[in-house]
C-alpha atoms as a PDB file:
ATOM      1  CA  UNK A   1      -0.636 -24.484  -3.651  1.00  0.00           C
ATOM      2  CA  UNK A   2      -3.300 -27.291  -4.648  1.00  0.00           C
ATOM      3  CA  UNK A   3      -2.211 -29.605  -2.435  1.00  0.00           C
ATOM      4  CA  UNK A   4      -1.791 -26.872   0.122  1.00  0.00           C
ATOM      5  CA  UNK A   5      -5.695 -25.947  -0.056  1.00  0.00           C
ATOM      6  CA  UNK A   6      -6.795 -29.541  -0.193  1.00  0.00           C
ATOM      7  CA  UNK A   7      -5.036 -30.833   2.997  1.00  0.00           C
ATOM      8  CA  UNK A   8      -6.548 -27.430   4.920  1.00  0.00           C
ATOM      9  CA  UNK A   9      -9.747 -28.185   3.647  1.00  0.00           C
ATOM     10  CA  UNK A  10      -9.314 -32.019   5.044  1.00  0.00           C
ATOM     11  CA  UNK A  11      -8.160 -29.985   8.388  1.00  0.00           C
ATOM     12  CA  UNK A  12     -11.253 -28.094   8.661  1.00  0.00           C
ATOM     13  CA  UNK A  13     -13.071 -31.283  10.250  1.00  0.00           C
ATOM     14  CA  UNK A  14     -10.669 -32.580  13.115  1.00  0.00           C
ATOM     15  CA  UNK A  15     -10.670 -29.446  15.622  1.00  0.00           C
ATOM     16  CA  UNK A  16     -13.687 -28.220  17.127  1.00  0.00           C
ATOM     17  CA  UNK A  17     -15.171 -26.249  15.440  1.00  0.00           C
ATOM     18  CA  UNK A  18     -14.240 -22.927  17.253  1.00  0.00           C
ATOM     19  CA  UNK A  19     -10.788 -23.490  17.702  1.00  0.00           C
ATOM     20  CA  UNK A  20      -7.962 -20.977  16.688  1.00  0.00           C
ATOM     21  CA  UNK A  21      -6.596 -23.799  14.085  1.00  0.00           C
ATOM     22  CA  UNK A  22     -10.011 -24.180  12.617  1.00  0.00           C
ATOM     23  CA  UNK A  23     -10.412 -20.073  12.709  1.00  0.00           C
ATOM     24  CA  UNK A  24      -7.120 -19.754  10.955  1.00  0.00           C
ATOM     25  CA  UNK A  25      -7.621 -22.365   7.993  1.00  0.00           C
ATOM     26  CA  UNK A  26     -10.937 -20.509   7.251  1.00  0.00           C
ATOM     27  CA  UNK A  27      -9.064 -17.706   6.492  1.00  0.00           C
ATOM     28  CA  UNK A  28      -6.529 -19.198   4.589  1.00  0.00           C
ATOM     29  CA  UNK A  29      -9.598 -20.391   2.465  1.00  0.00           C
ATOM     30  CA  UNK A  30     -11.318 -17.239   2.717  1.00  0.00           C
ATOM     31  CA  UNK A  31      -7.941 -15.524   1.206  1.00  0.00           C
ATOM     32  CA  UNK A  32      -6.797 -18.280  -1.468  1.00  0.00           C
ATOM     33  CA  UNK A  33      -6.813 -16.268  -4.330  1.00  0.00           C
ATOM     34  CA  UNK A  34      -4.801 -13.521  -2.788  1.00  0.00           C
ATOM     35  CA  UNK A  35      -2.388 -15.913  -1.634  1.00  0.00           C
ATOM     36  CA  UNK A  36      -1.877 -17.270  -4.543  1.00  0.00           C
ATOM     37  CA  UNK A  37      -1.326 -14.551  -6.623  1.00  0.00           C
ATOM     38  CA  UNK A  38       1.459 -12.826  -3.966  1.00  0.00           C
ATOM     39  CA  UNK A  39       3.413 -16.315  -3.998  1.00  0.00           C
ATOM     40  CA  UNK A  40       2.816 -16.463  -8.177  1.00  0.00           C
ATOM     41  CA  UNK A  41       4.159 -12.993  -8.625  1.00  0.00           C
ATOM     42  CA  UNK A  42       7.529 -12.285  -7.052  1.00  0.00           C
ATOM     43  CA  UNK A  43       7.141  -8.559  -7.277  1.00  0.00           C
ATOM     44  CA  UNK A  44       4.528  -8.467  -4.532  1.00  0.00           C
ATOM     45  CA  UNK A  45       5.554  -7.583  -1.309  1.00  0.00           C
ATOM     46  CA  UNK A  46       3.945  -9.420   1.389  1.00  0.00           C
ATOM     47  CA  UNK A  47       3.702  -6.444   3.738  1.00  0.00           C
ATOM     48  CA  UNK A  48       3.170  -2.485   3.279  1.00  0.00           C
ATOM     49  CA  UNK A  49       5.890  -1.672   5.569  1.00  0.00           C
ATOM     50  CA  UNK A  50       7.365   0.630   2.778  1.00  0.00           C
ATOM     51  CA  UNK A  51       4.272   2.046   2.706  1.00  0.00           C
ATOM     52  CA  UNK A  52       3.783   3.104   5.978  1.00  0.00           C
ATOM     53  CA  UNK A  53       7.275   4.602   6.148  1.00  0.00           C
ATOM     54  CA  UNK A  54       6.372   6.817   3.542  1.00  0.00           C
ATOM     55  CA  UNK A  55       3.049   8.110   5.241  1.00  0.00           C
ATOM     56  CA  UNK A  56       5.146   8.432   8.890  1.00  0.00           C
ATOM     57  CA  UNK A  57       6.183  11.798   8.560  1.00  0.00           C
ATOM     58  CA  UNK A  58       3.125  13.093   6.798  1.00  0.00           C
ATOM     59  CA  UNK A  59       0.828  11.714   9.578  1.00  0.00           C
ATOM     60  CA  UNK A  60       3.655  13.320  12.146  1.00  0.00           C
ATOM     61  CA  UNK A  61       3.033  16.597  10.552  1.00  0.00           C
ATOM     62  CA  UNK A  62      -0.620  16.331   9.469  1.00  0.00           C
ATOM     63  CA  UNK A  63      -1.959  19.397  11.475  1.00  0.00           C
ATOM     64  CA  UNK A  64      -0.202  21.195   8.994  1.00  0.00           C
ATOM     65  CA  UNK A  65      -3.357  20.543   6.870  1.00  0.00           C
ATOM     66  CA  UNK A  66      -5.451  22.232   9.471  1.00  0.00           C
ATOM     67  CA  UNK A  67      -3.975  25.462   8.413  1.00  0.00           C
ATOM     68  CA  UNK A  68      -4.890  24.745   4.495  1.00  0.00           C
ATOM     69  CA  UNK A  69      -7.035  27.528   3.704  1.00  0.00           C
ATOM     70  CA  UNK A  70      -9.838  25.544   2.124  1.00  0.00           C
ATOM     71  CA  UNK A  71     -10.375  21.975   1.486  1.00  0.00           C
ATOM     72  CA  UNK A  72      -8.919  22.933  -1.985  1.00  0.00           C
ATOM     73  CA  UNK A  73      -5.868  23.239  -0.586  1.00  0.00           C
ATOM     74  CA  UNK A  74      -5.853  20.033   1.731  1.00  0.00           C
ATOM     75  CA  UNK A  75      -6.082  18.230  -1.427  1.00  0.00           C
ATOM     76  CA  UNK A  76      -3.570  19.954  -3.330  1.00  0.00           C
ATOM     77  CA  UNK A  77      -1.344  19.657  -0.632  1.00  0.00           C
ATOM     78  CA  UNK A  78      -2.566  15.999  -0.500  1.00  0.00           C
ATOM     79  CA  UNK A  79      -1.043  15.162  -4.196  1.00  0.00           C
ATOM     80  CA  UNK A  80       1.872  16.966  -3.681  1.00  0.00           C
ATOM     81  CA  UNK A  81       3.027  14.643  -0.731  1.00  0.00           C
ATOM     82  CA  UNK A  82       1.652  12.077  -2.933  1.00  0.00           C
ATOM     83  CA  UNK A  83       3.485  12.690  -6.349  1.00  0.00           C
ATOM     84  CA  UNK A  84       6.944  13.759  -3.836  1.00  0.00           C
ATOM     85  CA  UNK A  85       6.622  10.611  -2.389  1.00  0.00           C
ATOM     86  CA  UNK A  86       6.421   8.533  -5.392  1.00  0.00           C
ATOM     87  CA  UNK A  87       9.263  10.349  -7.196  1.00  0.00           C
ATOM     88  CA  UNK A  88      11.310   8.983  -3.991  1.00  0.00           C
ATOM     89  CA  UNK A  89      10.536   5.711  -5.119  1.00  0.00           C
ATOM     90  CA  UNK A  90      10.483   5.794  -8.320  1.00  0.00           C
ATOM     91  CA  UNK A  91      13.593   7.960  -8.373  1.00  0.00           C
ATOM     92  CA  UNK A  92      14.060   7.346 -12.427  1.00  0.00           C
ATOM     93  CA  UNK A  93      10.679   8.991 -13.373  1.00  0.00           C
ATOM     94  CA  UNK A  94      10.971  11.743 -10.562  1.00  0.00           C
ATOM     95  CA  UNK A  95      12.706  14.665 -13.027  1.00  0.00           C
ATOM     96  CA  UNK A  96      10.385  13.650 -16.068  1.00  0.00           C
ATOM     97  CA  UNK A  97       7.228  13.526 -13.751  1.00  0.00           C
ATOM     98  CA  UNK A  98       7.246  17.153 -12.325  1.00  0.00           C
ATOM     99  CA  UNK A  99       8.313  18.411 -15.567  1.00  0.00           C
ATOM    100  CA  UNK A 100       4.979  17.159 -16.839  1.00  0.00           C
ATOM    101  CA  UNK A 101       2.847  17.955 -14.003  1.00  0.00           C
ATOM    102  CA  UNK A 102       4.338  21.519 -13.310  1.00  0.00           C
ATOM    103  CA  UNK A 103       4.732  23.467 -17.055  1.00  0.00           C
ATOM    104  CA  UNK A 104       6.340  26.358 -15.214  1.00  0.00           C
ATOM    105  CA  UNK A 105       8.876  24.926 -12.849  1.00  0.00           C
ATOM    106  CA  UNK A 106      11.851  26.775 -14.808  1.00  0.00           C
ATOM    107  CA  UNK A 107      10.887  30.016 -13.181  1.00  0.00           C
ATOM    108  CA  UNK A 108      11.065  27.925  -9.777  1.00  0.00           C
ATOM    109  CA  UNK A 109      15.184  27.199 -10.996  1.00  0.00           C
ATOM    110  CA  UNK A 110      15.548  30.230 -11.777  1.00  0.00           C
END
């Protein structure tokens, strides 16, 4: 990645100065650290594209929320998507998770 940043930063005098190339090696430079940690850590994902499938259908449905009956609720309903959706994900955690944050789901299998 050294060598990487060094021959950019040699780039950045041979275009004109408001060229595309010259444009796009400033951000490189401006996002170095960033960079380097995604390609450092394999677990990073490069994109949020799981991510925004999550949020789809919640920002299909989200006049839903215009029917909350306070902002109270908007939020609540909020962290419920929010703890739902990382259950999905997380699918080993999901049983143990609303266990914890719901004390009285047994009268809900009941």
């Amino acid at each position: 990645m050294a060598e990487l940043f060094t021959w950019l930063d040699a780039q950045l005098g041979r275009p004109p100065r408001n060229s595309p190339t010259v444009e796009s090696i400033r951000y490189a430079m401006r996002h170095q650290k960033q960079l380097e940690r995604l390609l450092d850590d394999g677990r990073s994902e490069a994109d949020n594209n799981t991510v925004e499938r999550a949020i789809r259908p919640i920002c299909l449905s989200r006049k839903n929320v215009l029917f909350a009956s306070s902002y109270g609720g908007a939020a609540r309903w909020v962290a419920i998507v929010s703890l739902a959706k990382t259950c999905k994900l997380k699918t080993s955690i999901c049983s143990a998770t609303l266990r914890l944050a719901d004390p009285a789901h047994q009268w809900l299998a009941q």
